[in-house]
PDB file of N, CA and C in Angstrom:
ATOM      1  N   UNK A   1     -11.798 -31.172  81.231  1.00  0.00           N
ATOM      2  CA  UNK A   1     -10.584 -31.847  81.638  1.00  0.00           C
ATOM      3  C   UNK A   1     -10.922 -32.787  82.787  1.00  0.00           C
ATOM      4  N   UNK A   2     -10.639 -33.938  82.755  1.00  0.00           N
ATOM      5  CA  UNK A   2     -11.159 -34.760  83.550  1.00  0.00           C
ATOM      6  C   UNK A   2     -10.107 -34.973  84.815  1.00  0.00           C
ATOM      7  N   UNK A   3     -10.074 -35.282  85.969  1.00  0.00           N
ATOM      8  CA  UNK A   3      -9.143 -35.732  86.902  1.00  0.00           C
ATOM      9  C   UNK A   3      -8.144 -36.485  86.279  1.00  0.00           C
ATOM     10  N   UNK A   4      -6.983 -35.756  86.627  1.00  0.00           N
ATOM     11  CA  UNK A   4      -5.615 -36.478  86.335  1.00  0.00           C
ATOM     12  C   UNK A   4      -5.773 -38.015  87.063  1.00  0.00           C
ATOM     13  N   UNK A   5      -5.454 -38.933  86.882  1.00  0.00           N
ATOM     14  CA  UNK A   5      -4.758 -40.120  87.274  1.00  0.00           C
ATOM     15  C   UNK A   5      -3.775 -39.694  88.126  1.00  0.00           C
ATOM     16  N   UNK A   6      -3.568 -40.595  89.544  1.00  0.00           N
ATOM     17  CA  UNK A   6      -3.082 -40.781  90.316  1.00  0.00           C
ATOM     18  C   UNK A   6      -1.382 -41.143  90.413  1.00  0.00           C
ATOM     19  N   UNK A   7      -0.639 -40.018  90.228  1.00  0.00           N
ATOM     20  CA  UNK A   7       0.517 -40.343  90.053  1.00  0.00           C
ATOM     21  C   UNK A   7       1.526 -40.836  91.226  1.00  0.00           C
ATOM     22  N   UNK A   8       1.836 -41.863  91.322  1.00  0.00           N
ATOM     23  CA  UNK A   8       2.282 -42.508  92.177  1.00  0.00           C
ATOM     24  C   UNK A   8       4.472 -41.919  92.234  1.00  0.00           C
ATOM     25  N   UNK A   9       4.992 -41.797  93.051  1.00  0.00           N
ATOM     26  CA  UNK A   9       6.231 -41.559  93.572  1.00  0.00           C
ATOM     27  C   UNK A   9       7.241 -42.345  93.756  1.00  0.00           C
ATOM     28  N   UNK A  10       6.411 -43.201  94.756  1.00  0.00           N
ATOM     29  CA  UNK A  10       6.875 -44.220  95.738  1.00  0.00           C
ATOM     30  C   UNK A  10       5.909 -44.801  96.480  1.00  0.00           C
ATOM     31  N   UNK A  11       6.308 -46.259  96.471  1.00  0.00           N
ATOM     32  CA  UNK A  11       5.125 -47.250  96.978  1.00  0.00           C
ATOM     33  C   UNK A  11       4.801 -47.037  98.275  1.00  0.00           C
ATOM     34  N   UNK A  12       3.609 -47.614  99.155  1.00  0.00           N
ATOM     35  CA  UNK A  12       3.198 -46.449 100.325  1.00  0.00           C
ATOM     36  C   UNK A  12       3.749 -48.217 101.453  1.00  0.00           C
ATOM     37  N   UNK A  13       4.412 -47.338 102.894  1.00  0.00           N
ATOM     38  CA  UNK A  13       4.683 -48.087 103.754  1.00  0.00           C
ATOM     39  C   UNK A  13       3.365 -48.367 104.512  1.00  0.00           C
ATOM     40  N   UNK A  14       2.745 -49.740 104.931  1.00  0.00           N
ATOM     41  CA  UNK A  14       1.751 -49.714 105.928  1.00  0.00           C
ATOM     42  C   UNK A  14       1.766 -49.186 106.820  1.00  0.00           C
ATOM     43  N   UNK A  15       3.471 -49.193 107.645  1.00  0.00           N
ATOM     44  CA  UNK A  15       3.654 -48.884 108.696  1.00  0.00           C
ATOM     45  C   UNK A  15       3.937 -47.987 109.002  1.00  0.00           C
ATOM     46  N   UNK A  16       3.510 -46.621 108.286  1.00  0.00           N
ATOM     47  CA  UNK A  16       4.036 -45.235 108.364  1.00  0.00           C
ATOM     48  C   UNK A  16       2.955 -44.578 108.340  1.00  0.00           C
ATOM     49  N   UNK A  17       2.964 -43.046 109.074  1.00  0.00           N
ATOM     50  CA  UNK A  17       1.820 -42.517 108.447  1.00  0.00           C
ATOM     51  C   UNK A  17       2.248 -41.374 108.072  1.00  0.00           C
ATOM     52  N   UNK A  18       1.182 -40.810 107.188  1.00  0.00           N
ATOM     53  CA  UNK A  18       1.319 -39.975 106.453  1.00  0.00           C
ATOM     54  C   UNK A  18       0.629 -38.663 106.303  1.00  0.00           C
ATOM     55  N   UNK A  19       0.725 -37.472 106.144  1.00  0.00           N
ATOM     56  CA  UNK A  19       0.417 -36.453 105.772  1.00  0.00           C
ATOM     57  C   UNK A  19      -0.481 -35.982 104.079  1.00  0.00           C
ATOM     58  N   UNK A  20      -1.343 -35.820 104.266  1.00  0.00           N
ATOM     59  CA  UNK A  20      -1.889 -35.589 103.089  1.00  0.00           C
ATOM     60  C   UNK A  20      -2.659 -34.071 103.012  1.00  0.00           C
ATOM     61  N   UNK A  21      -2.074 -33.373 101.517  1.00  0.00           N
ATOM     62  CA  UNK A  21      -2.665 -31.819 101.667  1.00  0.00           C
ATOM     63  C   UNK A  21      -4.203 -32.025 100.253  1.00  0.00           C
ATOM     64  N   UNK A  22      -5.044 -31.771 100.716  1.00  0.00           N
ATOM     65  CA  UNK A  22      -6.543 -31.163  99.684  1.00  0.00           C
ATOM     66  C   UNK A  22      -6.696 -29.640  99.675  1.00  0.00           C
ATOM     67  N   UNK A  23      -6.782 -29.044  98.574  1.00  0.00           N
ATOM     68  CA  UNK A  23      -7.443 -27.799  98.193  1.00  0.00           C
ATOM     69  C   UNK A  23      -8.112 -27.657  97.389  1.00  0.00           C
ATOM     70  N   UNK A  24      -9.103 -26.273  97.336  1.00  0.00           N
ATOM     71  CA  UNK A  24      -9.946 -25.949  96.585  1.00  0.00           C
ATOM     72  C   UNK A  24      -9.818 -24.560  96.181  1.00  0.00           C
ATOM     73  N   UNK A  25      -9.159 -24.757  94.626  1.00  0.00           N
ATOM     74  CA  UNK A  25      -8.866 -23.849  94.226  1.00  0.00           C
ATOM     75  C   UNK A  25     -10.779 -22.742  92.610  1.00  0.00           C
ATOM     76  N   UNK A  26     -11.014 -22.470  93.469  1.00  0.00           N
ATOM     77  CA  UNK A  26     -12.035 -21.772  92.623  1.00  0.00           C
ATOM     78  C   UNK A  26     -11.435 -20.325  91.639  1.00  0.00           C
ATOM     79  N   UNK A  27     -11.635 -20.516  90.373  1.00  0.00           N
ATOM     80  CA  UNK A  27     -10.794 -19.132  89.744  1.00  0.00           C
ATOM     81  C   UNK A  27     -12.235 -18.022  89.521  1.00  0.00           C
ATOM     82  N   UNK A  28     -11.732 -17.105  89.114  1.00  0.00           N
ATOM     83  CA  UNK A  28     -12.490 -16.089  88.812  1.00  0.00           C
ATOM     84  C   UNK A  28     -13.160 -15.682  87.911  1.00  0.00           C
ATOM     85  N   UNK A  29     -12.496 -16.338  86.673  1.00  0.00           N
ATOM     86  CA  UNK A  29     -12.650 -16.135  84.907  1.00  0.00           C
ATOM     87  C   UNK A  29     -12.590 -17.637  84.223  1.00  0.00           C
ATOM     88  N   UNK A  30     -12.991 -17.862  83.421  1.00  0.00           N
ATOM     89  CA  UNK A  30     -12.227 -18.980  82.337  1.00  0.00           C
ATOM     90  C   UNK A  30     -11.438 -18.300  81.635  1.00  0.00           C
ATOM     91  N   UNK A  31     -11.017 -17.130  81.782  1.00  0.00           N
ATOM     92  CA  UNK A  31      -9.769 -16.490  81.023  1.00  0.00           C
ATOM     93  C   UNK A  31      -8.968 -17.136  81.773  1.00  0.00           C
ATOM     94  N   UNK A  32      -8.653 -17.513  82.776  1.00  0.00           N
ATOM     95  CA  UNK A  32      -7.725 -17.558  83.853  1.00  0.00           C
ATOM     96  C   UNK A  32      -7.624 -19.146  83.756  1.00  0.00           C
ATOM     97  N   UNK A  33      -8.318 -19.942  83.108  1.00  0.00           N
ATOM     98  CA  UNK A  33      -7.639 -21.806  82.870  1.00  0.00           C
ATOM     99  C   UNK A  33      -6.374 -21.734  82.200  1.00  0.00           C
ATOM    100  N   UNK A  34      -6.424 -21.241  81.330  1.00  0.00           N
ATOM    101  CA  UNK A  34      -5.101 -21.457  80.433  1.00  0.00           C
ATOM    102  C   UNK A  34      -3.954 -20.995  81.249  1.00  0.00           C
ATOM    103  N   UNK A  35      -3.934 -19.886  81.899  1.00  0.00           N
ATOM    104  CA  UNK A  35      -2.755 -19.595  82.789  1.00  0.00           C
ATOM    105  C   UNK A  35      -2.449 -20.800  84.459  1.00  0.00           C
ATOM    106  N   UNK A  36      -3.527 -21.299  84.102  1.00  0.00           N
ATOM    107  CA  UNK A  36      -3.652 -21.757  85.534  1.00  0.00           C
ATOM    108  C   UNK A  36      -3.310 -23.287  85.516  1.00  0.00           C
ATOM    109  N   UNK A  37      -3.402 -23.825  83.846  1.00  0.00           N
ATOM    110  CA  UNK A  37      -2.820 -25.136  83.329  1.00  0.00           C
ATOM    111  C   UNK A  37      -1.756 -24.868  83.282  1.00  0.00           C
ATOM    112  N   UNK A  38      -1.259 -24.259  82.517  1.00  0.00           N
ATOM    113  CA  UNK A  38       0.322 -23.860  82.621  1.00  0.00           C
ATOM    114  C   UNK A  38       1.126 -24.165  83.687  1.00  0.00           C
ATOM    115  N   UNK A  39       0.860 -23.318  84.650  1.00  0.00           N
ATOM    116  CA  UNK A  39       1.011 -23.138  86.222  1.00  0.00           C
ATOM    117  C   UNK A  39       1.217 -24.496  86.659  1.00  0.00           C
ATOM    118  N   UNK A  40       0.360 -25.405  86.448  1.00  0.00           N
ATOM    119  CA  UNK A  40       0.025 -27.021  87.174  1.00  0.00           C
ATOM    120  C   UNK A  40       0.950 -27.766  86.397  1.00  0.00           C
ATOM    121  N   UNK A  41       0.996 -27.748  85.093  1.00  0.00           N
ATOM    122  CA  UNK A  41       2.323 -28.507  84.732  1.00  0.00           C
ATOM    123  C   UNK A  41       3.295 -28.252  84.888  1.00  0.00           C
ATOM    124  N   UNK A  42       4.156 -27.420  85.377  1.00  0.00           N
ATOM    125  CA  UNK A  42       4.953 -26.264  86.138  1.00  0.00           C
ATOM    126  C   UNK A  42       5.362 -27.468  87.399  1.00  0.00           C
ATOM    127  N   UNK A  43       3.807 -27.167  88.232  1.00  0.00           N
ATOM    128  CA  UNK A  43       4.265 -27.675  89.500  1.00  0.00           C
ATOM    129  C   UNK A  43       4.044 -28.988  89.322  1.00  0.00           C
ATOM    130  N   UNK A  44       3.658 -29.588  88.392  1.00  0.00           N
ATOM    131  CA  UNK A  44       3.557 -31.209  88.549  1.00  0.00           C
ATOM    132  C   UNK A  44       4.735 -31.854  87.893  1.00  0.00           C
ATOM    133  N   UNK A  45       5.614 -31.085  87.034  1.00  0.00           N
ATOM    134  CA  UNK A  45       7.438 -31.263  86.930  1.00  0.00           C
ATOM    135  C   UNK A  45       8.299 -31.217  88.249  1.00  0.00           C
ATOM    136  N   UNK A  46       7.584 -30.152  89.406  1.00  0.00           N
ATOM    137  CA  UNK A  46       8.868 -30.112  90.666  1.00  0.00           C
ATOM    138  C   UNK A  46       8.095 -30.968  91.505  1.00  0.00           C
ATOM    139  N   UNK A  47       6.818 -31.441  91.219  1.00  0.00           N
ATOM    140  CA  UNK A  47       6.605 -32.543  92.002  1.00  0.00           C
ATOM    141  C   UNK A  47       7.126 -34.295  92.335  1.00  0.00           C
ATOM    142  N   UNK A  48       7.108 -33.922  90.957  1.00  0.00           N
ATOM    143  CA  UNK A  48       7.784 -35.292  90.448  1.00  0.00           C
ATOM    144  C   UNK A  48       9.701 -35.645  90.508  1.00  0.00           C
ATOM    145  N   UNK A  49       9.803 -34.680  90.969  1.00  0.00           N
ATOM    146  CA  UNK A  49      11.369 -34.693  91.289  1.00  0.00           C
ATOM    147  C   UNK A  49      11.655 -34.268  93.294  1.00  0.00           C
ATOM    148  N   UNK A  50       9.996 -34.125  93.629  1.00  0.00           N
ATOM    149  CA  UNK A  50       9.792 -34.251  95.283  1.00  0.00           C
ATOM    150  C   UNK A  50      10.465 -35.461  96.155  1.00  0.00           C
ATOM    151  N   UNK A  51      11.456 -35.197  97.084  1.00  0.00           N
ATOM    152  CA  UNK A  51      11.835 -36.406  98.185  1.00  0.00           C
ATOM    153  C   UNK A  51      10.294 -36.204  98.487  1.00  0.00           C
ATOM    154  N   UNK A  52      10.106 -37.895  98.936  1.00  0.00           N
ATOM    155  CA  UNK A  52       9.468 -38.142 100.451  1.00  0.00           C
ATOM    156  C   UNK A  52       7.850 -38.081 100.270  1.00  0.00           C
ATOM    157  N   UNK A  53       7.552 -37.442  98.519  1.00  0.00           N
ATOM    158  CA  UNK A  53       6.389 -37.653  97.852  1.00  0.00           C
ATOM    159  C   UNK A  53       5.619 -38.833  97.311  1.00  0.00           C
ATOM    160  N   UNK A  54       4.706 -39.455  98.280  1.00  0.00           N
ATOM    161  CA  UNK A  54       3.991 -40.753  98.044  1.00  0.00           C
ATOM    162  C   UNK A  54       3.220 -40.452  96.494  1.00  0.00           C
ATOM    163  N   UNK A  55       2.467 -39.511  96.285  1.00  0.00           N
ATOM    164  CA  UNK A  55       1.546 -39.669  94.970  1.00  0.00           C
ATOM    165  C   UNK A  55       0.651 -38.006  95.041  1.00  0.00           C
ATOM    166  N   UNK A  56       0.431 -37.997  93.627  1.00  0.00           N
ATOM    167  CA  UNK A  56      -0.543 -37.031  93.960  1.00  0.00           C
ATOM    168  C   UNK A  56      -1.744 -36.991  92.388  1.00  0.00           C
ATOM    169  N   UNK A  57      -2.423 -35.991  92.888  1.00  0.00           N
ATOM    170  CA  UNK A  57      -3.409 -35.877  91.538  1.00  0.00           C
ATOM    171  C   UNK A  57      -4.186 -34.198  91.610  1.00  0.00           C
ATOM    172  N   UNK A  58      -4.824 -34.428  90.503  1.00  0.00           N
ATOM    173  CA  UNK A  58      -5.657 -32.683  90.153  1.00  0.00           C
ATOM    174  C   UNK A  58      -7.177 -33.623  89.558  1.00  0.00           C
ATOM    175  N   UNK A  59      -7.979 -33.117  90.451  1.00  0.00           N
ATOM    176  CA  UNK A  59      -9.513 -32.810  89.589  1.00  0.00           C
ATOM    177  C   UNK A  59      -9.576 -31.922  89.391  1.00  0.00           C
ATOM    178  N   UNK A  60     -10.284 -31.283  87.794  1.00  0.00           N
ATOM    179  CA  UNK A  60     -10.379 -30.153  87.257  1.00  0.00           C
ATOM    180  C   UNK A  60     -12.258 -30.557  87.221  1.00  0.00           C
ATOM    181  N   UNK A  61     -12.947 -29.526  87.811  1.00  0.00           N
ATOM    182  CA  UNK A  61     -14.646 -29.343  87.191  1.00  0.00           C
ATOM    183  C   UNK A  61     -14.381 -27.763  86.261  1.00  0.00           C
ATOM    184  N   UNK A  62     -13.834 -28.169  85.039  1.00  0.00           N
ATOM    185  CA  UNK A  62     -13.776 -26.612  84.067  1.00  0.00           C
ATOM    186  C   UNK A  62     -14.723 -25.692  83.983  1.00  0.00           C
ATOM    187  N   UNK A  63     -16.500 -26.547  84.122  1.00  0.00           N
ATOM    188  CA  UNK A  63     -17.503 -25.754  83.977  1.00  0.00           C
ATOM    189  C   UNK A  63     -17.458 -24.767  85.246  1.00  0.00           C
ATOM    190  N   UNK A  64     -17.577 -25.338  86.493  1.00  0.00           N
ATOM    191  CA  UNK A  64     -17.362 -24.829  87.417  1.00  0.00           C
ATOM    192  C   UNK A  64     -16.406 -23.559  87.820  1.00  0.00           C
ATOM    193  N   UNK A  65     -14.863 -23.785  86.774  1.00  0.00           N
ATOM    194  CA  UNK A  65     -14.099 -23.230  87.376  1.00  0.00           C
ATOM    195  C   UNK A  65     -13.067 -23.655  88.585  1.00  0.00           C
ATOM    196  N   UNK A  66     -13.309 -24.727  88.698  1.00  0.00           N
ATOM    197  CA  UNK A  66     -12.983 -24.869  90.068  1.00  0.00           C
ATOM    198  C   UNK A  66     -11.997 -26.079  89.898  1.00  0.00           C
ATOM    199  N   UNK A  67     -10.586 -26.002  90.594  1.00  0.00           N
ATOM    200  CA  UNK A  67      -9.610 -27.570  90.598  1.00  0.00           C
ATOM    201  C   UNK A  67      -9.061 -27.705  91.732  1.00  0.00           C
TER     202      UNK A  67
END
């Protein structure tokens, strides 16, 4: 699964600044992708209905495990 594309919200003010969150989510199993896709389209529906949300995205490394 390759990195989602950059889903944009709302266009970004120069003159503002902003807050930005990164994590690293490592799973335990590849049993555990399929529950864990699920999960992300889940939260990338209440994201997209977020006030005050400039953009966001998901890299997935599947071999790894890790998004």
């Amino acid at each position: 699964m390759p990195a989602l594309l950059w889903a944009t919200q709302q266009e970004i003010d120069r003159e503002r600044q902003y807050t930005a969150m990164a994590s690293r989510l490592p799973l335990k199993s590849y049993a555990s992708i399929p529950g864990f896709t699920r999960d992300t389209m889940r939260i990338r529906r209440q994201l997209a209905h977020s006030p005050g949300l400039v953009g966001y995205t998901l890299n997935a490394q599947l071999l790894a495990k890790t998004f």
